[in-house]
PDBML (XML) file of the C-alpha atoms, coordinates in Angstrom:
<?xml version="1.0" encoding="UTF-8" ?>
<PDBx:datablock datablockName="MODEL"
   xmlns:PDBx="http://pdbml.pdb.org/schema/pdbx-v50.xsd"
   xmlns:xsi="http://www.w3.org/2001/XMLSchema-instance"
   xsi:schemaLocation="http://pdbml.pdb.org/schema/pdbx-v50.xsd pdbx-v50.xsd">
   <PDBx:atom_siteCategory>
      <PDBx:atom_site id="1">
         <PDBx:B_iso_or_equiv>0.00</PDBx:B_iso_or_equiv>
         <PDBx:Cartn_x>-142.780</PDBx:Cartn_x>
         <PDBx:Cartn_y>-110.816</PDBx:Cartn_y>
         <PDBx:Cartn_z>-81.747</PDBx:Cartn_z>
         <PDBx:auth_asym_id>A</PDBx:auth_asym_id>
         <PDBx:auth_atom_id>CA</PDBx:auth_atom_id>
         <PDBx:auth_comp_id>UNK</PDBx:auth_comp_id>
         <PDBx:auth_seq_id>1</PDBx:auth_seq_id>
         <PDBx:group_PDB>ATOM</PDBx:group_PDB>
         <PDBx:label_alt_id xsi:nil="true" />
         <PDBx:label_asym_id>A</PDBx:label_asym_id>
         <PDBx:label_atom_id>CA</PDBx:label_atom_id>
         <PDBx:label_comp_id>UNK</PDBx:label_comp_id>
         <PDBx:label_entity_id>1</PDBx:label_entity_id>
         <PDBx:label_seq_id>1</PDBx:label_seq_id>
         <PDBx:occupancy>1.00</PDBx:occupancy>
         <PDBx:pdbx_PDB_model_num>1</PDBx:pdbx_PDB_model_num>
         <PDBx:type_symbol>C</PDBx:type_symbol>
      </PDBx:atom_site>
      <PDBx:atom_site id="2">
         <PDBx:B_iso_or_equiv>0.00</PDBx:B_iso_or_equiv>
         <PDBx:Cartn_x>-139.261</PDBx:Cartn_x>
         <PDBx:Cartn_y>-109.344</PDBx:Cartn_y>
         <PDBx:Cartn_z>-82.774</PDBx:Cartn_z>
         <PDBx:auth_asym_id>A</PDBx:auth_asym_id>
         <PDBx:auth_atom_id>CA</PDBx:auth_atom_id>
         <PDBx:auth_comp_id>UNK</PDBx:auth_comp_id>
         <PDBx:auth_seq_id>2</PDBx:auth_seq_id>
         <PDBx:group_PDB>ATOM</PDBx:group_PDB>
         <PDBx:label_alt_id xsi:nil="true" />
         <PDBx:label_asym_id>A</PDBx:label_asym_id>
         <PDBx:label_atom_id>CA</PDBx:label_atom_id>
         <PDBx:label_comp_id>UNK</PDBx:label_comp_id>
         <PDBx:label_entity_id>1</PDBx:label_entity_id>
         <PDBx:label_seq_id>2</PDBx:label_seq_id>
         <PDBx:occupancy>1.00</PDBx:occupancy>
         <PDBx:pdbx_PDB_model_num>1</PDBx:pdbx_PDB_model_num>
         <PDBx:type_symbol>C</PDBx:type_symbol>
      </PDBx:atom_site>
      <PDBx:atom_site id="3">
         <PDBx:B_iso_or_equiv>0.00</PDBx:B_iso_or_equiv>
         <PDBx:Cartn_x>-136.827</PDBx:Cartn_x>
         <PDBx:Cartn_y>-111.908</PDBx:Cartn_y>
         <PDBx:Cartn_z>-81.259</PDBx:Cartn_z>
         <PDBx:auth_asym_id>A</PDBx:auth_asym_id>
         <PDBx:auth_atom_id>CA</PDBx:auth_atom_id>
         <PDBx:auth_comp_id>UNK</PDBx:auth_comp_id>
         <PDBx:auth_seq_id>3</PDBx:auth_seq_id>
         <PDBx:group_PDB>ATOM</PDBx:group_PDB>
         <PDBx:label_alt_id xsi:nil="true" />
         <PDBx:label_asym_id>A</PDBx:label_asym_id>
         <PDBx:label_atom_id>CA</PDBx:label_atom_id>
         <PDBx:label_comp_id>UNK</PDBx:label_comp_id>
         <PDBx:label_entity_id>1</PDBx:label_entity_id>
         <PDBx:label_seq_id>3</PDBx:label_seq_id>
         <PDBx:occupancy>1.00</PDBx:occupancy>
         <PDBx:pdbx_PDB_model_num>1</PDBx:pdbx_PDB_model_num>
         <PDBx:type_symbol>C</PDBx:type_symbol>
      </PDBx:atom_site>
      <PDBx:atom_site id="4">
         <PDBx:B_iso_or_equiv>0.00</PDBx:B_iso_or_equiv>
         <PDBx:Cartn_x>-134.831</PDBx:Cartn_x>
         <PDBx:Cartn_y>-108.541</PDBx:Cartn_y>
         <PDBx:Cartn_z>-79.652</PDBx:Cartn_z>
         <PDBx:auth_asym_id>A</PDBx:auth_asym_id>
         <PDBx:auth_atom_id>CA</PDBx:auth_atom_id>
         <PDBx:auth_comp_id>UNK</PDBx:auth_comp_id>
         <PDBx:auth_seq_id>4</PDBx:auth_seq_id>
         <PDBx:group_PDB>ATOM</PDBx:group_PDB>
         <PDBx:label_alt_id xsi:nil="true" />
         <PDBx:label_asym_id>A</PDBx:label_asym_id>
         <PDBx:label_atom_id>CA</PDBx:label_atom_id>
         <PDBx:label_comp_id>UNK</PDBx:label_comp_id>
         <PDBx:label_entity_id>1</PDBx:label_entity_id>
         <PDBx:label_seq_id>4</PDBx:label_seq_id>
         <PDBx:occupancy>1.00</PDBx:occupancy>
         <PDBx:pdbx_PDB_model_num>1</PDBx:pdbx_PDB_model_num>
         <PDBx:type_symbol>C</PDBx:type_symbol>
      </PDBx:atom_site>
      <PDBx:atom_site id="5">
         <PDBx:B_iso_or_equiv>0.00</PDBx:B_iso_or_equiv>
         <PDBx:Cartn_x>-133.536</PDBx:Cartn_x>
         <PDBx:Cartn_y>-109.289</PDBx:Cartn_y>
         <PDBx:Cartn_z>-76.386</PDBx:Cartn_z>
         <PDBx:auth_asym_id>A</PDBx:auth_asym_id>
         <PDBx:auth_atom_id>CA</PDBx:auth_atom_id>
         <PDBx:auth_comp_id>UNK</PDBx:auth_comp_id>
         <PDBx:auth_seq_id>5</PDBx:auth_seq_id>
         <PDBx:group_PDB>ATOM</PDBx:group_PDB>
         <PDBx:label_alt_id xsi:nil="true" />
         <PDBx:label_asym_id>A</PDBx:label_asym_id>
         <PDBx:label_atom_id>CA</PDBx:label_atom_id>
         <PDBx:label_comp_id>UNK</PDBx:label_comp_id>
         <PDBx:label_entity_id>1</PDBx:label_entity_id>
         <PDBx:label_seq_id>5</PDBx:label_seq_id>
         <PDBx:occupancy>1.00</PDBx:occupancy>
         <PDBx:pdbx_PDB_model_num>1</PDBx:pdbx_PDB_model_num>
         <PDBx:type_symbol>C</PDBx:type_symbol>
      </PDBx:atom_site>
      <PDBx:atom_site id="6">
         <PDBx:B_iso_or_equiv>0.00</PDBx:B_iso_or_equiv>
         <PDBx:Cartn_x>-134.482</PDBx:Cartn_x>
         <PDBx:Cartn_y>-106.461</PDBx:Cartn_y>
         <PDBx:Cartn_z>-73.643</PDBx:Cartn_z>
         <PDBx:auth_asym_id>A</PDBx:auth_asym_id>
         <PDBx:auth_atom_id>CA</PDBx:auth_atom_id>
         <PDBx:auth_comp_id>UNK</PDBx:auth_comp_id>
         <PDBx:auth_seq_id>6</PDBx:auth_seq_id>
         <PDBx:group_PDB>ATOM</PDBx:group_PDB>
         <PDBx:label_alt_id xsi:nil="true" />
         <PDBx:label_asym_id>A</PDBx:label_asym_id>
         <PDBx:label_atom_id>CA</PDBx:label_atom_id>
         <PDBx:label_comp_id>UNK</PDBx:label_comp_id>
         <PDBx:label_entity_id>1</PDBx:label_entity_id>
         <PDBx:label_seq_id>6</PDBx:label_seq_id>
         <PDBx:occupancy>1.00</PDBx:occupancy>
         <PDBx:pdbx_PDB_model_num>1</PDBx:pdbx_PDB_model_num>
         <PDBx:type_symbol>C</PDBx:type_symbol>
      </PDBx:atom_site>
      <PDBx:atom_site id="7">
         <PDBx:B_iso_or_equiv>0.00</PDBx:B_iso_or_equiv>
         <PDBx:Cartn_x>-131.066</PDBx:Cartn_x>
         <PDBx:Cartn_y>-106.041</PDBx:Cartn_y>
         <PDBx:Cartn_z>-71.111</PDBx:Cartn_z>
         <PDBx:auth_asym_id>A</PDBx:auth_asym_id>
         <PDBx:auth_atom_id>CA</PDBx:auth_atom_id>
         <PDBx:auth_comp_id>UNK</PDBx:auth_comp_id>
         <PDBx:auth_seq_id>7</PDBx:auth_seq_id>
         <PDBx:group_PDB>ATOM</PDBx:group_PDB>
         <PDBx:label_alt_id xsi:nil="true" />
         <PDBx:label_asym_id>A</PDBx:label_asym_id>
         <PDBx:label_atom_id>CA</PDBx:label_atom_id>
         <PDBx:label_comp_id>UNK</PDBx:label_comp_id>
         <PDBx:label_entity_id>1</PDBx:label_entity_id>
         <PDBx:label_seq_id>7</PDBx:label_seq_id>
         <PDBx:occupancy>1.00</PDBx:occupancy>
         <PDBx:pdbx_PDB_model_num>1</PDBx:pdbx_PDB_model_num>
         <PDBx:type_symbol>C</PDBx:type_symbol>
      </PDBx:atom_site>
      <PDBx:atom_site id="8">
         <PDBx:B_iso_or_equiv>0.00</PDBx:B_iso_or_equiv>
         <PDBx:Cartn_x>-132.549</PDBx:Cartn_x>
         <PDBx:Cartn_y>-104.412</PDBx:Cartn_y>
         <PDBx:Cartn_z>-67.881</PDBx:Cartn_z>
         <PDBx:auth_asym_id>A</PDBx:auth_asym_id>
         <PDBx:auth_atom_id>CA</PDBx:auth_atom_id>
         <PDBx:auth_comp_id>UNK</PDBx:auth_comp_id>
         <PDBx:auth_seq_id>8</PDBx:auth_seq_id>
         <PDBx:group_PDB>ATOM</PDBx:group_PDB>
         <PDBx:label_alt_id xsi:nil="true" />
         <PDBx:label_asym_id>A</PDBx:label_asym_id>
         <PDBx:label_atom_id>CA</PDBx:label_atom_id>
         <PDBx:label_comp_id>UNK</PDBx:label_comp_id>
         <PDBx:label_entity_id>1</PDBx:label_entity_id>
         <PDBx:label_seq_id>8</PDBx:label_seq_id>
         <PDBx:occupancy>1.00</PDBx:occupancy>
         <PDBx:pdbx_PDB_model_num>1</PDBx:pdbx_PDB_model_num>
         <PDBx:type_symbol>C</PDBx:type_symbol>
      </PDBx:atom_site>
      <PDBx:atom_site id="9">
         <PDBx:B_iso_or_equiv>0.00</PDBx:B_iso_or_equiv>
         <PDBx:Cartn_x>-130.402</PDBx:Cartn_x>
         <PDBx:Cartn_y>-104.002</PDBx:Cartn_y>
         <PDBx:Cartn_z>-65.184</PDBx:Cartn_z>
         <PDBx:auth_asym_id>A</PDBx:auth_asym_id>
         <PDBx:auth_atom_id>CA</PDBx:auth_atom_id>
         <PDBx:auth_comp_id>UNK</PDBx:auth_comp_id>
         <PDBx:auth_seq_id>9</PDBx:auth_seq_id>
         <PDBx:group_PDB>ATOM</PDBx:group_PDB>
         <PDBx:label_alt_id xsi:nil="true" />
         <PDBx:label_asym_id>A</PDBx:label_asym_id>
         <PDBx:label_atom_id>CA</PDBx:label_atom_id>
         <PDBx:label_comp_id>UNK</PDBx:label_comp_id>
         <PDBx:label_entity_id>1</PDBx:label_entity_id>
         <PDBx:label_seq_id>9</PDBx:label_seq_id>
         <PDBx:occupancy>1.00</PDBx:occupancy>
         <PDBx:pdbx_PDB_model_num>1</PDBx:pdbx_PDB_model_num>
         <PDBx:type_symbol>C</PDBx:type_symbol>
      </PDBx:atom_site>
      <PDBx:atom_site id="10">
         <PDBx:B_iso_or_equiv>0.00</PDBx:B_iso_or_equiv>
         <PDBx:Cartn_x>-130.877</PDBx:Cartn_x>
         <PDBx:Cartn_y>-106.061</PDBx:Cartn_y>
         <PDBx:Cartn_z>-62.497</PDBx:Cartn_z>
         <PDBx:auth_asym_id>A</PDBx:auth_asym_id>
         <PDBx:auth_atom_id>CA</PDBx:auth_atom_id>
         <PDBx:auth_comp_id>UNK</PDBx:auth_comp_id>
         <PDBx:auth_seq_id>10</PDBx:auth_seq_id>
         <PDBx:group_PDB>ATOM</PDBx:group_PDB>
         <PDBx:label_alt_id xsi:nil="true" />
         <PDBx:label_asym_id>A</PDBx:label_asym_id>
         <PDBx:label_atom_id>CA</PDBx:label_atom_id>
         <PDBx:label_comp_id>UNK</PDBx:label_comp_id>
         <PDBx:label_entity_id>1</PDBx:label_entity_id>
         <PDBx:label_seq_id>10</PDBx:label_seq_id>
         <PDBx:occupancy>1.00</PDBx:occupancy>
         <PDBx:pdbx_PDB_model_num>1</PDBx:pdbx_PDB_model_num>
         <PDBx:type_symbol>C</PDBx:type_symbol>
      </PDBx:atom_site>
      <PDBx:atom_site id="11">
         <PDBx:B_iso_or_equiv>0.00</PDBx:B_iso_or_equiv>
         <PDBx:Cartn_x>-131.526</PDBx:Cartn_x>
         <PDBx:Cartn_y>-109.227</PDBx:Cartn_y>
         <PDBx:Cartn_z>-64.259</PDBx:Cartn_z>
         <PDBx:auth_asym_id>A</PDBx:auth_asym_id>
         <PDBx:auth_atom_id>CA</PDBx:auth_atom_id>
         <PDBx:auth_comp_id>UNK</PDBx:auth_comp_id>
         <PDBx:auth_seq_id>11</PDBx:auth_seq_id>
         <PDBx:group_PDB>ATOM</PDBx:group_PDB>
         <PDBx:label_alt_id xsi:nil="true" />
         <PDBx:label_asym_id>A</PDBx:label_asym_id>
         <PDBx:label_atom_id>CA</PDBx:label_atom_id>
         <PDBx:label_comp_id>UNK</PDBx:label_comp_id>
         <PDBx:label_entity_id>1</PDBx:label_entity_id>
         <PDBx:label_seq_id>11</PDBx:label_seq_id>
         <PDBx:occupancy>1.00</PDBx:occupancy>
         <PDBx:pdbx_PDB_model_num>1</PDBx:pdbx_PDB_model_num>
         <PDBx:type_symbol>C</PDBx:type_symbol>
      </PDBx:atom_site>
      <PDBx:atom_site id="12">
         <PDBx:B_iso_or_equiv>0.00</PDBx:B_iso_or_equiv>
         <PDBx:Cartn_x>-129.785</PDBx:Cartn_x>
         <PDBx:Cartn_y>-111.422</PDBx:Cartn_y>
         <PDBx:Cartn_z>-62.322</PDBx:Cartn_z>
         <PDBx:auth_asym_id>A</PDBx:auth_asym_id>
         <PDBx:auth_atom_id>CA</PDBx:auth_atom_id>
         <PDBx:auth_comp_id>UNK</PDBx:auth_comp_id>
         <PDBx:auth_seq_id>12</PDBx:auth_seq_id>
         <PDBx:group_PDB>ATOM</PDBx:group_PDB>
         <PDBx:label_alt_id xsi:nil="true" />
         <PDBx:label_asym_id>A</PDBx:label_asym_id>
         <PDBx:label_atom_id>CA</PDBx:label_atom_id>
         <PDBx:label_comp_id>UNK</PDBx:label_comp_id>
         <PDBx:label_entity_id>1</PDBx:label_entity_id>
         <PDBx:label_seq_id>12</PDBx:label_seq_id>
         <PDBx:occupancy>1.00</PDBx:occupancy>
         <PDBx:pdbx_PDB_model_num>1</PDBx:pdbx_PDB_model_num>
         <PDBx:type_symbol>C</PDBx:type_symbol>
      </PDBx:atom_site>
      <PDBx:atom_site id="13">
         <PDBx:B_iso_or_equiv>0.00</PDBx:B_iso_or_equiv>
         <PDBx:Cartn_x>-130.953</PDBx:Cartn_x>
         <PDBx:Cartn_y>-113.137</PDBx:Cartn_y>
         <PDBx:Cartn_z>-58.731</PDBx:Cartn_z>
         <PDBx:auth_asym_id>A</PDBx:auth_asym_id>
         <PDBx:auth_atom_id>CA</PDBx:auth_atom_id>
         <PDBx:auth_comp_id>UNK</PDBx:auth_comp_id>
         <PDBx:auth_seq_id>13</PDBx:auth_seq_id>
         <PDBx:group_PDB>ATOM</PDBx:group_PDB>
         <PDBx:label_alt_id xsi:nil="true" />
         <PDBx:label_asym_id>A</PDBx:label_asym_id>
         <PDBx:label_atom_id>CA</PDBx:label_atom_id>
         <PDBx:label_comp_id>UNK</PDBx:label_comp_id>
         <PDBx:label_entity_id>1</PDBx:label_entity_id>
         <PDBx:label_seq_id>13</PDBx:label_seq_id>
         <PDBx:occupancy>1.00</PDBx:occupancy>
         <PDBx:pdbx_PDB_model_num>1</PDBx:pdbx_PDB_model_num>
         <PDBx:type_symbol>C</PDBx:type_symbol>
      </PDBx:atom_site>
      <PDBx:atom_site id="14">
         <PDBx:B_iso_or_equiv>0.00</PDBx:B_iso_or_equiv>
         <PDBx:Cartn_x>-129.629</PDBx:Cartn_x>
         <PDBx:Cartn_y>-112.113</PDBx:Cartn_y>
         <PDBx:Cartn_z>-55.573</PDBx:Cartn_z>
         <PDBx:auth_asym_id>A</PDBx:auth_asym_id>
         <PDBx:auth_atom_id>CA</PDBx:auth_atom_id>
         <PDBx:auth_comp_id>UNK</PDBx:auth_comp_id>
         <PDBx:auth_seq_id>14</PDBx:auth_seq_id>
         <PDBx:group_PDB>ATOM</PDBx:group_PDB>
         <PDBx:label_alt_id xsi:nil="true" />
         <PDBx:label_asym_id>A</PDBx:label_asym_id>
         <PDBx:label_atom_id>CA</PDBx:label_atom_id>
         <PDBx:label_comp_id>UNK</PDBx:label_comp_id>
         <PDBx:label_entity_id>1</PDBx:label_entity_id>
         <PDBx:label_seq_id>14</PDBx:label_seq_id>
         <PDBx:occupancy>1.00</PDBx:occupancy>
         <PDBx:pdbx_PDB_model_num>1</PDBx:pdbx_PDB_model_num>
         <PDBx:type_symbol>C</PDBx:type_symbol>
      </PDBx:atom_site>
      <PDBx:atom_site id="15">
         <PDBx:B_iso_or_equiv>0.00</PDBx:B_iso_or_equiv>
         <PDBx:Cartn_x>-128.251</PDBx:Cartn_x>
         <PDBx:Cartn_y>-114.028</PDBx:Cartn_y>
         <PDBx:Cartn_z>-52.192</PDBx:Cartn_z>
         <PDBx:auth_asym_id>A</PDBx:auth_asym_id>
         <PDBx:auth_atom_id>CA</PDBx:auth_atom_id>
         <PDBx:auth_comp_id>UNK</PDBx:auth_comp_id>
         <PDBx:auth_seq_id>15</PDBx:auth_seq_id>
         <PDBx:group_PDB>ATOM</PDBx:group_PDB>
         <PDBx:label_alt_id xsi:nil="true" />
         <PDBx:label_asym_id>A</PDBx:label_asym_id>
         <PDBx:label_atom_id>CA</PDBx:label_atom_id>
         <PDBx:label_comp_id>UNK</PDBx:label_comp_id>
         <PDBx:label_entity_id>1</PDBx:label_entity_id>
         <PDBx:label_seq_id>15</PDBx:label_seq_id>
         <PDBx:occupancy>1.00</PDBx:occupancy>
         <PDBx:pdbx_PDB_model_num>1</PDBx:pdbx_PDB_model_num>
         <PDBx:type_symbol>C</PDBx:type_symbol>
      </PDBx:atom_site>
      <PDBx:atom_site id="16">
         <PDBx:B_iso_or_equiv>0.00</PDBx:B_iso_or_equiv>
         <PDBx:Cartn_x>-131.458</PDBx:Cartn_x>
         <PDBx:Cartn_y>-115.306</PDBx:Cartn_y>
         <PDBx:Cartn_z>-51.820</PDBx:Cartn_z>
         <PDBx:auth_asym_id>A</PDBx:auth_asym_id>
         <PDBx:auth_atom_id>CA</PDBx:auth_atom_id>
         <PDBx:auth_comp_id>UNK</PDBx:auth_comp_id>
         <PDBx:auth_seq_id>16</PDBx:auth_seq_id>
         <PDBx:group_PDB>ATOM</PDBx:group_PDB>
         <PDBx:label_alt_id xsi:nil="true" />
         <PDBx:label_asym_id>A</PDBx:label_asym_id>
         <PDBx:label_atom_id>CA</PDBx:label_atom_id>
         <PDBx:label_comp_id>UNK</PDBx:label_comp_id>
         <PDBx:label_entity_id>1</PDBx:label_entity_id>
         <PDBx:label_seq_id>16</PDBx:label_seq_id>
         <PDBx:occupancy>1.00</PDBx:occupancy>
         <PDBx:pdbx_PDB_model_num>1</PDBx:pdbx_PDB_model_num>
         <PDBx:type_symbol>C</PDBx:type_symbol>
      </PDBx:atom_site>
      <PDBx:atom_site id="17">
         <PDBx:B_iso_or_equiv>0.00</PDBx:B_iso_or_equiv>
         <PDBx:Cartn_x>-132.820</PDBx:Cartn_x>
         <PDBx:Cartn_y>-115.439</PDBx:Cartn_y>
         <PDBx:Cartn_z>-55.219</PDBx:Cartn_z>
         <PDBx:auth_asym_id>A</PDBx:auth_asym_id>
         <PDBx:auth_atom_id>CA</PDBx:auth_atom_id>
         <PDBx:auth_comp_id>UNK</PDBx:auth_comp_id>
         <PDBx:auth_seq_id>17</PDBx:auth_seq_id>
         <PDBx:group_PDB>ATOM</PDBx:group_PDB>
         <PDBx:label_alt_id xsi:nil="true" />
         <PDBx:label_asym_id>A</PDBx:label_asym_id>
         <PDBx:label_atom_id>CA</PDBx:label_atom_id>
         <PDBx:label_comp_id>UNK</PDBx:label_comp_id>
         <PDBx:label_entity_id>1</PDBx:label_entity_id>
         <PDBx:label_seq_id>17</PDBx:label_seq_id>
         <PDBx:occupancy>1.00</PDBx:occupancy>
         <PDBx:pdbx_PDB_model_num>1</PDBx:pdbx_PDB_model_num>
         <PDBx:type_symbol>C</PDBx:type_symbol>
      </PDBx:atom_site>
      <PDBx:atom_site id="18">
         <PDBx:B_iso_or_equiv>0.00</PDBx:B_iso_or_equiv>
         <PDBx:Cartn_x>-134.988</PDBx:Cartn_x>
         <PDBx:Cartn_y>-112.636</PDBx:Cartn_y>
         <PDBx:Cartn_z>-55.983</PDBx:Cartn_z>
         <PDBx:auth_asym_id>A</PDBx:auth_asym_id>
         <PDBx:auth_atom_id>CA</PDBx:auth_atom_id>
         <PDBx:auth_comp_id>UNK</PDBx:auth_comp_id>
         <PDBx:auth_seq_id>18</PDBx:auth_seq_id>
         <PDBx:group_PDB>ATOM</PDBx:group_PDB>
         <PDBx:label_alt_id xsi:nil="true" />
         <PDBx:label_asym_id>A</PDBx:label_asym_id>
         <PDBx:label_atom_id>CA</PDBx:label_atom_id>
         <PDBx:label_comp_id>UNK</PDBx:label_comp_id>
         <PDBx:label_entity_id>1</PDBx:label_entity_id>
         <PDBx:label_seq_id>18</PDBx:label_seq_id>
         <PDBx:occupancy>1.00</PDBx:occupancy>
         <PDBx:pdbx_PDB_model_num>1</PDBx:pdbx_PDB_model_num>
         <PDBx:type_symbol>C</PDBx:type_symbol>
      </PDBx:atom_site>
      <PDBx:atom_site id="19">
         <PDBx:B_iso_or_equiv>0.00</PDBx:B_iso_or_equiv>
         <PDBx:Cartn_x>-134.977</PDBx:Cartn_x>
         <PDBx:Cartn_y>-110.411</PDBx:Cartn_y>
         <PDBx:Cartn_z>-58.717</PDBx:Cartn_z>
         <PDBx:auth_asym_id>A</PDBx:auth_asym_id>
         <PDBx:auth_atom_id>CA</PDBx:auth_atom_id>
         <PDBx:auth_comp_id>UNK</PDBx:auth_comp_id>
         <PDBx:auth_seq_id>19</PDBx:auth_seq_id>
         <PDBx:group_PDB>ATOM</PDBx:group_PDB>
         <PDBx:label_alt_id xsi:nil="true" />
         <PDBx:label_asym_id>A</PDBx:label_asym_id>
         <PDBx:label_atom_id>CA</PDBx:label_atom_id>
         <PDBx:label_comp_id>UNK</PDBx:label_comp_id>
         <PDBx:label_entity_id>1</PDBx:label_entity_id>
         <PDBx:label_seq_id>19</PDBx:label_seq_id>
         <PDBx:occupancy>1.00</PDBx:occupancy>
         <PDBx:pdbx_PDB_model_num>1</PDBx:pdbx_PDB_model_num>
         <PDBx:type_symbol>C</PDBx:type_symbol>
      </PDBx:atom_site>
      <PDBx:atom_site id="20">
         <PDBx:B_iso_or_equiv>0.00</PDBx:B_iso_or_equiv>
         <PDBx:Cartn_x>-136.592</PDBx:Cartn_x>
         <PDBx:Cartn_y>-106.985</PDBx:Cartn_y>
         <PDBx:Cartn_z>-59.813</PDBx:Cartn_z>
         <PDBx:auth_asym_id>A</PDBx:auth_asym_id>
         <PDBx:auth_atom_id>CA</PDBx:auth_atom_id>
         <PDBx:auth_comp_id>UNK</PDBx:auth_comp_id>
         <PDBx:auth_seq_id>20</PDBx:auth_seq_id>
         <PDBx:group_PDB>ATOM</PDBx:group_PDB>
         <PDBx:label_alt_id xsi:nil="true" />
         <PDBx:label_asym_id>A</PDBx:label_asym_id>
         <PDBx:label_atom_id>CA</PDBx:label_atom_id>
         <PDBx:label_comp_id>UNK</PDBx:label_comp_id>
         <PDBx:label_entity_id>1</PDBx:label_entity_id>
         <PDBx:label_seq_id>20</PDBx:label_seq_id>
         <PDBx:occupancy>1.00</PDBx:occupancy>
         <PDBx:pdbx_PDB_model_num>1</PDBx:pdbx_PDB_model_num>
         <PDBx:type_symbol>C</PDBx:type_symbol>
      </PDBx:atom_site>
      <PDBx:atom_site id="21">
         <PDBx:B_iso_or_equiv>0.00</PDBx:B_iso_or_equiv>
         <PDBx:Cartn_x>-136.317</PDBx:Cartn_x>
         <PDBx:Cartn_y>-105.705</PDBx:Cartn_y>
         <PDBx:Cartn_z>-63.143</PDBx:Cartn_z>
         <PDBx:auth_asym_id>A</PDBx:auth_asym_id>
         <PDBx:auth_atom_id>CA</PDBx:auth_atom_id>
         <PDBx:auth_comp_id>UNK</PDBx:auth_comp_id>
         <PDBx:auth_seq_id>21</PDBx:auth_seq_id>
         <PDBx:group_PDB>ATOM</PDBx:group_PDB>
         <PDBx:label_alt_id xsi:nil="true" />
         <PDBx:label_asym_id>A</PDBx:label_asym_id>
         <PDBx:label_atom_id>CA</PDBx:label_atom_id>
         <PDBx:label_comp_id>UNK</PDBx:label_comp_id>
         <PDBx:label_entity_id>1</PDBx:label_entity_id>
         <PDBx:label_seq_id>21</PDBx:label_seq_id>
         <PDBx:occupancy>1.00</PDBx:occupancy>
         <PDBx:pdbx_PDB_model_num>1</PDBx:pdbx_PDB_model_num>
         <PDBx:type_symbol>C</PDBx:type_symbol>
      </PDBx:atom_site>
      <PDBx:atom_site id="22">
         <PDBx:B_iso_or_equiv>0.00</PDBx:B_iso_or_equiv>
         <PDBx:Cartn_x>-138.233</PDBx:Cartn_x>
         <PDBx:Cartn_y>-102.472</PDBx:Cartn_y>
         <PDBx:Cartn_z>-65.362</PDBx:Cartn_z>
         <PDBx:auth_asym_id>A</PDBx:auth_asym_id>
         <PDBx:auth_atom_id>CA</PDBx:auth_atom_id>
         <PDBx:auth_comp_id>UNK</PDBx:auth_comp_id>
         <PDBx:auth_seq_id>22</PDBx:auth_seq_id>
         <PDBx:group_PDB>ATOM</PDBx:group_PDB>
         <PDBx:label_alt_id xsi:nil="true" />
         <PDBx:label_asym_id>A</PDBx:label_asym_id>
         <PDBx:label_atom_id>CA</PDBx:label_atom_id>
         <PDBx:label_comp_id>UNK</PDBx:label_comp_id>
         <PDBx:label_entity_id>1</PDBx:label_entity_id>
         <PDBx:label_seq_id>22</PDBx:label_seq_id>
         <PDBx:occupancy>1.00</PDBx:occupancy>
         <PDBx:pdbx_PDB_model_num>1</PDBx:pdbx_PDB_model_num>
         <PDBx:type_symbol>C</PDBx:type_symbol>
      </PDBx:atom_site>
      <PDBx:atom_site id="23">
         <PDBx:B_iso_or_equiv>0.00</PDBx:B_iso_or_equiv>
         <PDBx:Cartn_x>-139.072</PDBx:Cartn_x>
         <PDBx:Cartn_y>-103.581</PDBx:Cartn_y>
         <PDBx:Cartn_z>-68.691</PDBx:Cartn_z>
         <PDBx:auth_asym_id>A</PDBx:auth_asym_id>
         <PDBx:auth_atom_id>CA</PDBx:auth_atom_id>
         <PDBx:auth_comp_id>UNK</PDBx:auth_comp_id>
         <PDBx:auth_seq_id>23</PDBx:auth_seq_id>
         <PDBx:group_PDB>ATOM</PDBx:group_PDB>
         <PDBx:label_alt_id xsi:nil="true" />
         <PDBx:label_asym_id>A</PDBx:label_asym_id>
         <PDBx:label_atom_id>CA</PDBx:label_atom_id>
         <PDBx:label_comp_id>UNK</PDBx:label_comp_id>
         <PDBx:label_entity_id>1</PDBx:label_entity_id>
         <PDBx:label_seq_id>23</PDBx:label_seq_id>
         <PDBx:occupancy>1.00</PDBx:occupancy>
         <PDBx:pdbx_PDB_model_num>1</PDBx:pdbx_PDB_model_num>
         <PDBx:type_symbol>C</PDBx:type_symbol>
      </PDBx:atom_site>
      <PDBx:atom_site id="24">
         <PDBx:B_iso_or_equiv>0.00</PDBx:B_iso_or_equiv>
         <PDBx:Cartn_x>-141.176</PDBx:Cartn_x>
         <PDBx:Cartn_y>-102.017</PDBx:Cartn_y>
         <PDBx:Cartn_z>-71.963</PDBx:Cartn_z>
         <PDBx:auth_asym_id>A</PDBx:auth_asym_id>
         <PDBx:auth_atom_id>CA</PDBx:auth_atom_id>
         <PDBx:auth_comp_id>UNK</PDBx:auth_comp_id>
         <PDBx:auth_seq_id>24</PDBx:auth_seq_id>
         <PDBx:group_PDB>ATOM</PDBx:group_PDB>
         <PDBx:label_alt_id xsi:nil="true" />
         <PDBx:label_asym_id>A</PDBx:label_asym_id>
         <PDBx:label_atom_id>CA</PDBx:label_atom_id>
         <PDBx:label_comp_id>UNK</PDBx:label_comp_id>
         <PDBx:label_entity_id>1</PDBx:label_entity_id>
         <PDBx:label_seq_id>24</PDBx:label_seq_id>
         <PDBx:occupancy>1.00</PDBx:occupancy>
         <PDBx:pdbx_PDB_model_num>1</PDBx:pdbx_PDB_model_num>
         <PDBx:type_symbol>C</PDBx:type_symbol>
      </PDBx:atom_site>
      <PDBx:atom_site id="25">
         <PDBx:B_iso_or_equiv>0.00</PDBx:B_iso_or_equiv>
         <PDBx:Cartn_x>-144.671</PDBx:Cartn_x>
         <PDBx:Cartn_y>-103.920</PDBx:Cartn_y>
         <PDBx:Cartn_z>-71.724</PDBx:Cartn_z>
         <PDBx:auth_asym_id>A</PDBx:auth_asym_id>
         <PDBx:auth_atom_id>CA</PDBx:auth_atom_id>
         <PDBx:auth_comp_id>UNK</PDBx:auth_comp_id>
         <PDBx:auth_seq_id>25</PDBx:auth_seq_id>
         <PDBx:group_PDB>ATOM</PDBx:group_PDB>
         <PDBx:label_alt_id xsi:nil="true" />
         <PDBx:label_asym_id>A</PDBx:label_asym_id>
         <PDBx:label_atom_id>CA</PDBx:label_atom_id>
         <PDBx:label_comp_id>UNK</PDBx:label_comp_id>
         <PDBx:label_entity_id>1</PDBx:label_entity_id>
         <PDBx:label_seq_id>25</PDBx:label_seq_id>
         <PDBx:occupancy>1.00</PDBx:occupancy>
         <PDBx:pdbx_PDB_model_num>1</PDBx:pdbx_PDB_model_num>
         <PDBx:type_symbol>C</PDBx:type_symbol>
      </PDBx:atom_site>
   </PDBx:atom_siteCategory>
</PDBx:datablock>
């Protein structure tokens, strides 16, 4: 709706891909 970009931490993949960030719904 806004076009803001949300920077959680965690947003990139680790060794083996996966990924788990916390974000505003």
């Amino acid at each position: 709706s806004t076009g803001r970009e949300e920077k959680p931490s965690g947003d990139t993949t680790d060794i083996n891909g996966f990924y788990s960030v916390i974000l505003p719904p």
